[in-house]
Protein backbone atom coordinates (compact mmCIF):
# COMPACT_ATOMS: atom_id res chain seq x y z
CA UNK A 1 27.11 149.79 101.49
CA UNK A 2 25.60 152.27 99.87
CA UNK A 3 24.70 150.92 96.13
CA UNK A 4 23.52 154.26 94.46
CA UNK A 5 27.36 156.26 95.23
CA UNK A 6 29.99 153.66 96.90
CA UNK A 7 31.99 156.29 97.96
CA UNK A 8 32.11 158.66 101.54
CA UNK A 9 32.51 162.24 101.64
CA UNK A 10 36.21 161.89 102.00
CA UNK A 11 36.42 159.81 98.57
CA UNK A 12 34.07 162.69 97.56
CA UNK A 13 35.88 165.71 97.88
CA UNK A 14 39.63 164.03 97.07
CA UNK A 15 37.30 163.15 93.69
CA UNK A 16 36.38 166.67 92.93
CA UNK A 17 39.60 168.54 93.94
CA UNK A 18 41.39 166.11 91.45
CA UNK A 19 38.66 166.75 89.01
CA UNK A 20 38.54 162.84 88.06
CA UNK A 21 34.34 162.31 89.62
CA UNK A 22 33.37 160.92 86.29
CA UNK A 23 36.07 157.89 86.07
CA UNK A 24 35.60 157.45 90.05
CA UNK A 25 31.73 156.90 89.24
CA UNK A 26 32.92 154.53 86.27
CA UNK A 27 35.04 152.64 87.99
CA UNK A 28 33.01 152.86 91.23
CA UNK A 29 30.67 150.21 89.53
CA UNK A 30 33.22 147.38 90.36
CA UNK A 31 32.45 148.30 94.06
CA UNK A 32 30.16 145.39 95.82
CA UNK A 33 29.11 144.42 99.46
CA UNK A 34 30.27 140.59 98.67
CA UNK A 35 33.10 138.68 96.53
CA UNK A 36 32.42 138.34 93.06
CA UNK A 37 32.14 134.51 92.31
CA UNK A 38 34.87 133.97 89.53
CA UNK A 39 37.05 135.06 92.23
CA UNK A 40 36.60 133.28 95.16
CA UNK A 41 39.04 130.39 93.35
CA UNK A 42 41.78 133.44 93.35
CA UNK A 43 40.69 133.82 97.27
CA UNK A 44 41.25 130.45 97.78
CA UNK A 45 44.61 129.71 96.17
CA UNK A 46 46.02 132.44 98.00
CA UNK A 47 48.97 131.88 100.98
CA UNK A 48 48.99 135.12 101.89
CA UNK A 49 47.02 138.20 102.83
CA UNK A 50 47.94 141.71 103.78
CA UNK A 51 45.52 142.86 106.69
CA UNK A 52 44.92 146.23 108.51
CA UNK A 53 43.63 146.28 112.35
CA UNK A 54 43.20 148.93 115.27
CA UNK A 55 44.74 148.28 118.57
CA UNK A 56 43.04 150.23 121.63
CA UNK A 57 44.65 154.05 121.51
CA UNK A 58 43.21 153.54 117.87
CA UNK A 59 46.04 152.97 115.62
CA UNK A 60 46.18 151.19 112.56
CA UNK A 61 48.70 148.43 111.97
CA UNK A 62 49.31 146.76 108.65
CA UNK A 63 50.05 143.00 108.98
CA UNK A 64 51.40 140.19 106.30
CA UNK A 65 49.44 136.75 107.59
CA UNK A 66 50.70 133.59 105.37
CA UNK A 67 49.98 129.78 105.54
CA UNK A 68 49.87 126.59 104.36
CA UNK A 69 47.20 125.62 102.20
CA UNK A 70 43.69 126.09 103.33
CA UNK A 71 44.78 128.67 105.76
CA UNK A 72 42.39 130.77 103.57
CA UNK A 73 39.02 129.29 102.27
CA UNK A 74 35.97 131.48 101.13
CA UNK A 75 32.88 129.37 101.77
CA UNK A 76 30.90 131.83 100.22
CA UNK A 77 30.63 135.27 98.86
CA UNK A 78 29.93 136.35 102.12
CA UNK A 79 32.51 134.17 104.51
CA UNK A 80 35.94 133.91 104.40
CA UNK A 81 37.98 131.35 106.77
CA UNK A 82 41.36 132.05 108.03
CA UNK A 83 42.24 128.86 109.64
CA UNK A 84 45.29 129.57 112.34
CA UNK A 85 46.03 126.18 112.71
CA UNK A 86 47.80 126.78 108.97
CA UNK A 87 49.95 129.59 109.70
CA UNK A 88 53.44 130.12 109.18
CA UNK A 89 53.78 133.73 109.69
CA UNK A 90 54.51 134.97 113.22
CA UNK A 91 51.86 134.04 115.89
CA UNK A 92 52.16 136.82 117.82
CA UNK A 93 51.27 139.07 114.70
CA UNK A 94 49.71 142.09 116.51
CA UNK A 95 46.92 141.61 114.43
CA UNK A 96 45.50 138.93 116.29
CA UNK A 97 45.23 140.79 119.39
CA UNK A 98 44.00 143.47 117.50
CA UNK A 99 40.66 141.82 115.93
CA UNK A 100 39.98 140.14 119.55
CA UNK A 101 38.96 143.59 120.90
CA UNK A 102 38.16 145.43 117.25
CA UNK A 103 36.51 142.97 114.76
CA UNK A 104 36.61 145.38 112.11
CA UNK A 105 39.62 144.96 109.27
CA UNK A 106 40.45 145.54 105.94
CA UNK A 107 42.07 142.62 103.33
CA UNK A 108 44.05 142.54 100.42
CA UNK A 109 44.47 139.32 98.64
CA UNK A 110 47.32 139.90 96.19
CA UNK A 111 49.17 137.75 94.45
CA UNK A 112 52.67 139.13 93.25
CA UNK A 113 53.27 136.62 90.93
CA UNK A 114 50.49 137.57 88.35
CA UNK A 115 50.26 141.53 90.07
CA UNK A 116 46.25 140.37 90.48
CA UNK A 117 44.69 141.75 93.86
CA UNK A 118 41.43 141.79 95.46
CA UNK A 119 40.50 143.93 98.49
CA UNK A 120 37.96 142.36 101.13
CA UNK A 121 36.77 144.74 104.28
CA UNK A 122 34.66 143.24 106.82
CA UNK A 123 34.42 142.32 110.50
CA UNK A 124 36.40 139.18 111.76
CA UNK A 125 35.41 136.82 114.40
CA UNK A 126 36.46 133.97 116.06
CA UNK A 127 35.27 130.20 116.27
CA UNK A 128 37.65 127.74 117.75
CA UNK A 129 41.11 128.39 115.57
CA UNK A 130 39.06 129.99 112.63
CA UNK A 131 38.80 133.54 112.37
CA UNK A 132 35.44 134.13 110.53
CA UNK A 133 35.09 137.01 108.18
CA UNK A 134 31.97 138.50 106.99
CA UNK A 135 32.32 140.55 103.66
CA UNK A 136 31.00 144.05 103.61
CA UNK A 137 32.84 145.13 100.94
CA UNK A 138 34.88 143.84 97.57
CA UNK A 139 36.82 144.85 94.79
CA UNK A 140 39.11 144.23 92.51
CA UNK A 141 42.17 146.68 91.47
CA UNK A 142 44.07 147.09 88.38
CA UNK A 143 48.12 145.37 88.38
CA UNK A 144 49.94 149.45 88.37
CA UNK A 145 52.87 149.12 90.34
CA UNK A 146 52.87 145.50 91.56
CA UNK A 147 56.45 144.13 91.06
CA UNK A 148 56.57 140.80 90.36
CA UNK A 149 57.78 137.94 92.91
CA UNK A 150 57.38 134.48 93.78
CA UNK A 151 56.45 132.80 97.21
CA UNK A 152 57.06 129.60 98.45
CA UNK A 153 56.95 128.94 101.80
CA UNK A 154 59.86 126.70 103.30
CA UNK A 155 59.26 125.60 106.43
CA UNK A 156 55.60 124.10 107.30
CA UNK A 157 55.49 126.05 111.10
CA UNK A 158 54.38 128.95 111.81
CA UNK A 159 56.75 131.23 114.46
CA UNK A 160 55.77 131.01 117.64
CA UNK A 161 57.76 134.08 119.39
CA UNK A 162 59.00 135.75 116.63
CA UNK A 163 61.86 137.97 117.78
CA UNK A 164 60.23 141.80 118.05
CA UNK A 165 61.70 144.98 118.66
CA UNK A 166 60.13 148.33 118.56
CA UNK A 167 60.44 152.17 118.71
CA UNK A 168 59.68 156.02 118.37
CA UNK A 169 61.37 156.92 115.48
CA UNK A 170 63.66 155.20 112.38
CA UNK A 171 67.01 153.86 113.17
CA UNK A 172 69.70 153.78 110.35
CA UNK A 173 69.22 150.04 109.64
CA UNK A 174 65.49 151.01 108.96
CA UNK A 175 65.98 154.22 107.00
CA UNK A 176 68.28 152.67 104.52
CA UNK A 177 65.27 149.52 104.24
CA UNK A 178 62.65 151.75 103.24
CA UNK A 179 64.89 153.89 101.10
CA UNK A 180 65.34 150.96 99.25
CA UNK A 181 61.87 149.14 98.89
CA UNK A 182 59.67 148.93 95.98
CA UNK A 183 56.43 147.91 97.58
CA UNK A 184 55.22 148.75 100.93
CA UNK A 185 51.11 148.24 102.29
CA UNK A 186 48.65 150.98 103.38
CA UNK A 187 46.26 150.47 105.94
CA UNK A 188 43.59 153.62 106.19
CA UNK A 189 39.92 154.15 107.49
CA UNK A 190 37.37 156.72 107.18
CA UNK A 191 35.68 155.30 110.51
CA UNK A 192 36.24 152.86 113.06
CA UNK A 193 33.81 149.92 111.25
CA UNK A 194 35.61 150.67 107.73
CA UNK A 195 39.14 149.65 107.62
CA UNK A 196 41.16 149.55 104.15
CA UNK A 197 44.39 148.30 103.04
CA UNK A 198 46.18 149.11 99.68
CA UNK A 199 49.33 148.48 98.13
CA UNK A 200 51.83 151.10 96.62
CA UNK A 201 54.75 150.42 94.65
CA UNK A 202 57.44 152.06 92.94
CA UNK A 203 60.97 151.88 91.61
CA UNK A 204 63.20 151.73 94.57
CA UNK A 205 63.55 155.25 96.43
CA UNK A 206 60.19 155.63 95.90
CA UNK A 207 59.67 156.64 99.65
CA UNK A 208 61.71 159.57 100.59
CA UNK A 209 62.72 159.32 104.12
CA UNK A 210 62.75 162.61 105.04
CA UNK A 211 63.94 162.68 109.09
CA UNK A 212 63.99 159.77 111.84
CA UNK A 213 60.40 160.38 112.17
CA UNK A 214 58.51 161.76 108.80
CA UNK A 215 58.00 159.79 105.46
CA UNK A 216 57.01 161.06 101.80
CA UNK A 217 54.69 159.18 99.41
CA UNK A 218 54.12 160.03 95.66
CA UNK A 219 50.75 159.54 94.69
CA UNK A 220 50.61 158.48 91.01
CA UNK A 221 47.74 158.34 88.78
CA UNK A 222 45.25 155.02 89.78
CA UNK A 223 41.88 154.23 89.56
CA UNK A 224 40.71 157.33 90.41
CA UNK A 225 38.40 156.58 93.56
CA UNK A 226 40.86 157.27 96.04
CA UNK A 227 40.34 154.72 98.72
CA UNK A 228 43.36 155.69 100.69
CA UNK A 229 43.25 159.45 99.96
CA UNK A 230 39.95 159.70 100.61
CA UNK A 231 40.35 157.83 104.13
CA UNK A 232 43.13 160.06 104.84
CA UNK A 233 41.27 163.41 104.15
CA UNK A 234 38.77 162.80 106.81
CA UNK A 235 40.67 160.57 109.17
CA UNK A 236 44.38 160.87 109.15
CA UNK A 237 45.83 157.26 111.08
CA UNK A 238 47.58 154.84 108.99
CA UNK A 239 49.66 151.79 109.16
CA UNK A 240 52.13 151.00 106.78
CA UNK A 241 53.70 147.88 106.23
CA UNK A 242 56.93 147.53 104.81
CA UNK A 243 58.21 143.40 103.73
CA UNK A 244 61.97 143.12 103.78
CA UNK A 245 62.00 139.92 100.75
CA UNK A 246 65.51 139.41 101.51
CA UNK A 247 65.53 138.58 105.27
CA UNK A 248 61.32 137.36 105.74
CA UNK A 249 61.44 140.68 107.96
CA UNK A 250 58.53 143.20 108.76
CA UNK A 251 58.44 146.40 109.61
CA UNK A 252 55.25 148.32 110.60
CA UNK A 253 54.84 151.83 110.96
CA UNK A 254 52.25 153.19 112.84
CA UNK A 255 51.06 157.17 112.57
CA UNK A 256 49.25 159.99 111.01
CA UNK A 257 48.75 160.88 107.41
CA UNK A 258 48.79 164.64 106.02
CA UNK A 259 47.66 165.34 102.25
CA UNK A 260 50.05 167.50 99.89
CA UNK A 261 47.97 168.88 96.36
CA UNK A 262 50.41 170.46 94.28
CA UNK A 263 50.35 171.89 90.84
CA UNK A 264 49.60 168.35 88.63
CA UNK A 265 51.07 168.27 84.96
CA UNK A 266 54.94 169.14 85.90
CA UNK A 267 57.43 166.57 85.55
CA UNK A 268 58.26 165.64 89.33
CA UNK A 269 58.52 162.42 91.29
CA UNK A 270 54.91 161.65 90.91
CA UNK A 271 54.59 161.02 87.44
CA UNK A 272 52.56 164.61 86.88
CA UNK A 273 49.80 164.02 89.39
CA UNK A 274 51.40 166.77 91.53
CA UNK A 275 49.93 165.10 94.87
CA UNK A 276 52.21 163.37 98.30
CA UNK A 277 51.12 162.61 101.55
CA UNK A 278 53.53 162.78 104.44
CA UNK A 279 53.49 160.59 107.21
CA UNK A 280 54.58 161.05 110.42
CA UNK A 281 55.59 157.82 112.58
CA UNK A 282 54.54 157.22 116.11
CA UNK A 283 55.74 153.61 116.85
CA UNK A 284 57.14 150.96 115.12
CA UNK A 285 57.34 147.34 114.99
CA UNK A 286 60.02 145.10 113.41
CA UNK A 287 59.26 141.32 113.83
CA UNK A 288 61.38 138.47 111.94
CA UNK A 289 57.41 137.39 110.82
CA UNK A 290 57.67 136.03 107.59
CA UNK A 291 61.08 133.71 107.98
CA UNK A 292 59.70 130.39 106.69
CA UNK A 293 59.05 132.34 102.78
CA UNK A 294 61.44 132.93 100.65
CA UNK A 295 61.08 135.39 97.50
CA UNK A 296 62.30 135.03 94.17
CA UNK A 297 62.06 138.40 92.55
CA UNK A 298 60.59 138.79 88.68
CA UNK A 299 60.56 141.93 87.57
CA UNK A 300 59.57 145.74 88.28
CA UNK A 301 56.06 146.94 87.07
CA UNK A 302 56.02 148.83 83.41
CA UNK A 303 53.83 151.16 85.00
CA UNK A 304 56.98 152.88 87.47
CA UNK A 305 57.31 156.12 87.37
């Protein structure tokens, strides 16, 4: 990682055109090539994490991995453990077979309950049933958007053929799920050794479904470094993840990106920033992945627009 300017030329020029380089170099200084130490406890407490891979054409899929306790310990700063032995999310998670060929991925530790979240990218190996991370990269993100739920995981097994089915384009059933989510997971890279994942949330609606195969995202105002953005504007694949709380259903959405500036300041669905990105889907995936969790929803972020 480069210490002097953390971000690439992507994060760069989404930086200038927004005219926010000054708060991106601020907050920039948060940026660090291992975990800070007062939060590997937050690491380790964690059942969850949301994780981005690439499969062999290249796409990126966004995956929720949960598990019992001590299915993620970081040793260090530098090593995280994901122990599959502790899993209770689906097994056949196409993330698995993702990092055997393509070590490199992108985590987000994020806890819903207190909207904290910490994003880890790295390269993921395997030694017996752990899955060995080294950290290239850390940071920690502020709570916008997060709505607030609480986990607890029901059944002590992990799913070993969760029931999968898969397509070109939305059905009904789906369109109506992701017209009415709140949260939904990003998974973006700027090259094939730098993999990201985000979150983005938003009252419900916030996605506009706009055929069988094309998606809308508001950007709102964030931290101003443009991880995802900045991914997007040089490489456009991305995986989004969307969690149905309800059912312990995933859906995963694989596809390419395309950035929309327009004029910031007017009073639109983005909360003035004036900027979208439209997705277009080439595959999904919906897997009954997350059945032994239940949710108990809190409370939608202040920060919705």
């Amino acid at each position: 990682m480069n210490t002097t300017n953390p971000f690439h030329p992507g994060e760069r020029a989404v930086q200038a055109r927004t005219g926010e380089e000054q708060k991106a170099r601020r907050n920039g200084l948060i940026i660090a090539d291992r975990i800070p130490n007062g939060a590997l406890n937050f690491v380790n407490k964690q059942p969850m994490v949301v994780a981005s891979s690439v499969d062999g054409d290249g796409q990126i899929w966004t995956s929720l991995l949960a598990g019992r306790p001590g299915f993620i310990v970081a040793e260090t700063p530098l090593l995280v453990n994901l122990d599959t032995n502790r899993l209770v999310s689906a097994r056949d998670d196409i993330f698995w077979a993702n990092v055997a060929n393509k070590p490199a991925v992108g985590l987000l530790f994020i806890e819903l309950r207190s909207r904290r979240r910490l994003r880890v990218n790295g390269r993921l190996v395997m030694k017996g049933s752990q899955w060995r991370l080294t950290v290239g990269e850390a940071f920690a993100n502020c709570p916008q958007y997060i709505q607030r739920r609480e986990m607890e995981i029901t059944a002590p097994v992990s799913l070993l053929d969760a029931p999968t089915a898969t397509g070109p384009e939305l059905t009904d059933e789906l369109t109506r799920w992701i017209e009415r989510a709140d949260t939904f997971f990003v998974g973006s890279a700027h090259d094939a050794e730098h993999i990201d994942t985000s979150h983005r949330g938003g009252n419900p609606g916030f996605v506009r479904v706009e055929n069988a195969r094309t998606l809308l995202v508001p950007d709102y105002r964030g931290n101003s470094m443009f991880n995802t953005l900045g991914n997007l504007a040089v490489n456009p694949v991305a995986g989004l993840l969307f969690v149905n709380f309800d059912t312990g259903e995933t859906l995963q959405l694989t596809g390419r990106a395309e950035l929309l500036f327009g004029q910031p300041g007017q009073a639109d669905d983005t909360g003035g920033t004036g900027r979208h990105w439209r997705f277009q889907i080439r595959s999904w995936r919906q897997q009954a992945s997350l059945r032994s969790i239940e949710w108990t929803f809190g409370d939608y972020s202040p920060y919705n627009v």
